[in-house]
Protein backbone atom coordinates (compact mmCIF):
# COMPACT_ATOMS: atom_id res chain seq x y z
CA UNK A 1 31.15 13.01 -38.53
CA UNK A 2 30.77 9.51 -37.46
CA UNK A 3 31.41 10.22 -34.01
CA UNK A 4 28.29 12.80 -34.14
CA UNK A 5 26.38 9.75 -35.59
CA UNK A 6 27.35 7.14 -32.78
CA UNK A 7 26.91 10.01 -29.88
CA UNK A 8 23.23 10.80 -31.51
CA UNK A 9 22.84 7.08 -31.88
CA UNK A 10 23.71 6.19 -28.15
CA UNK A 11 21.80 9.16 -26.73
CA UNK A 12 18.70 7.77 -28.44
CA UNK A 13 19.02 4.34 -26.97
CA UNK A 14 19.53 5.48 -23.83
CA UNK A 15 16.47 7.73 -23.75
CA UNK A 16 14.38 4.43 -25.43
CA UNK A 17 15.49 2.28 -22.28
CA UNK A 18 14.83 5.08 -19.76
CA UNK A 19 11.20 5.42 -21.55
CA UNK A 20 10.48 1.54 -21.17
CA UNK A 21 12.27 1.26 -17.66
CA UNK A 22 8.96 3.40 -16.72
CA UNK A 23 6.20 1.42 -18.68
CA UNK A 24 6.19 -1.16 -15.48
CA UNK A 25 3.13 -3.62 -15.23
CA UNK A 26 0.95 -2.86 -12.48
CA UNK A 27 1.47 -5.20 -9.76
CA UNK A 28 -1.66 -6.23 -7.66
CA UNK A 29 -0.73 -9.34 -5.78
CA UNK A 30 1.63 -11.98 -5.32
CA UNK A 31 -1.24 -14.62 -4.12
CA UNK A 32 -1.94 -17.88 -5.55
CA UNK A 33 -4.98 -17.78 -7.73
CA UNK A 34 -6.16 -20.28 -5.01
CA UNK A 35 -6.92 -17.23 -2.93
CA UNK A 36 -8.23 -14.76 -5.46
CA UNK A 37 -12.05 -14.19 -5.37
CA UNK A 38 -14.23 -15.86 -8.05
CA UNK A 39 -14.00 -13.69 -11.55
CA UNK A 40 -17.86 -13.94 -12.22
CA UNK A 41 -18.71 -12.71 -8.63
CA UNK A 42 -16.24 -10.03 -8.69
CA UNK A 43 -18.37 -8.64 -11.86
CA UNK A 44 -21.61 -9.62 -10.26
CA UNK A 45 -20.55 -7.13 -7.52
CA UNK A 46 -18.93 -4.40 -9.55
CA UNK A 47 -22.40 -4.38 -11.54
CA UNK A 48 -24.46 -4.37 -8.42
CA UNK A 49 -22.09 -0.82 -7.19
CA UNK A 50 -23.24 0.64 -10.24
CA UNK A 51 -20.42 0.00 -12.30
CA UNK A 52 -20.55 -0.71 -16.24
CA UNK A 53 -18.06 -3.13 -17.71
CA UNK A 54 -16.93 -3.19 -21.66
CA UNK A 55 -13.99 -4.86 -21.05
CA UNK A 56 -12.92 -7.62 -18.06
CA UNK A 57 -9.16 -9.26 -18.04
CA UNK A 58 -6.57 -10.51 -15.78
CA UNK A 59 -3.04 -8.71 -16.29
CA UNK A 60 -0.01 -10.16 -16.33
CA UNK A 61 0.41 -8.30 -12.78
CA UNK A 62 -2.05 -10.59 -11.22
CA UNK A 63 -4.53 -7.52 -11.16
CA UNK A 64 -8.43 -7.64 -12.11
CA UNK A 65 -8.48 -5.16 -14.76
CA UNK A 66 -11.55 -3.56 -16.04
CA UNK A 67 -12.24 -1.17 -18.88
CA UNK A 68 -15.72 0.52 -18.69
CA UNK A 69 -17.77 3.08 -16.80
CA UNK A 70 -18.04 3.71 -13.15
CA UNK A 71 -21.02 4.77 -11.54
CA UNK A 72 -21.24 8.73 -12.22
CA UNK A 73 -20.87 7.43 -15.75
CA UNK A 74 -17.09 8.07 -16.36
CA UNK A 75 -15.00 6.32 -18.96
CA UNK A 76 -12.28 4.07 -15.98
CA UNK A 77 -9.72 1.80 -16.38
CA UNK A 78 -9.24 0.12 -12.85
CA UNK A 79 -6.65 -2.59 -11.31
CA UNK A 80 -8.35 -4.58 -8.59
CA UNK A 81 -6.26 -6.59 -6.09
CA UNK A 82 -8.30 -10.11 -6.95
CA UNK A 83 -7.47 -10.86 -3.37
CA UNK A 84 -9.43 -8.15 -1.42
CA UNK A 85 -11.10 -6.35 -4.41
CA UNK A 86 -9.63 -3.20 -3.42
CA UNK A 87 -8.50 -0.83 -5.91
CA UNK A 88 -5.02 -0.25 -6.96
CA UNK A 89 -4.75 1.75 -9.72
CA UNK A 90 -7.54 3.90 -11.69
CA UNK A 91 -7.44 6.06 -14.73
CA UNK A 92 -10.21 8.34 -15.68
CA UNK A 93 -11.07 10.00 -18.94
């Protein structure tokens, strides 16, 4: 019966690591922040494309993130290459 037990158990962890293995950070550039565009003007220019922000952050990925609406008034979550500004990675609601 302990056997049964340890299998179970080891099965388990294996599935937990495969599971995290996917949960990767979004990667947006490998720049220096030297080269990134200025946060505030970033913003300035989401707002001015129509875009509605709750929510502004840098990852740990070296990505703009925002959290907010775009401008056909969908709930987004976007990853923005502070370099360029172009987008690599959105999730709508």
């Amino acid at each position: 019966m302990n056997a049964l037990k340890l299998t179970a158990m080891a099965g388990a962890a294996a599935l937990l690591a495969a599971c995290s293995a996917e949960e990767t950070e979004t990667q947006c550039t490998t720049a220096p922040q030297s080269e990134w565009m200025d946060q505030e003007q970033f913003q300035a220019g989401l707002k001015e494309q129509g875009y509605d922000i709750n929510e502004f952050k840098v990852t740990p990925g070296n990505c703009y993130e925002i959290y907010g609406k775009n401008q056909a008034g969908e709930k987004v979550e976007i990853y923005f290459n502070p370099v360029d500004g172009s987008v690599v990675k959105e999730e709508k609601e």
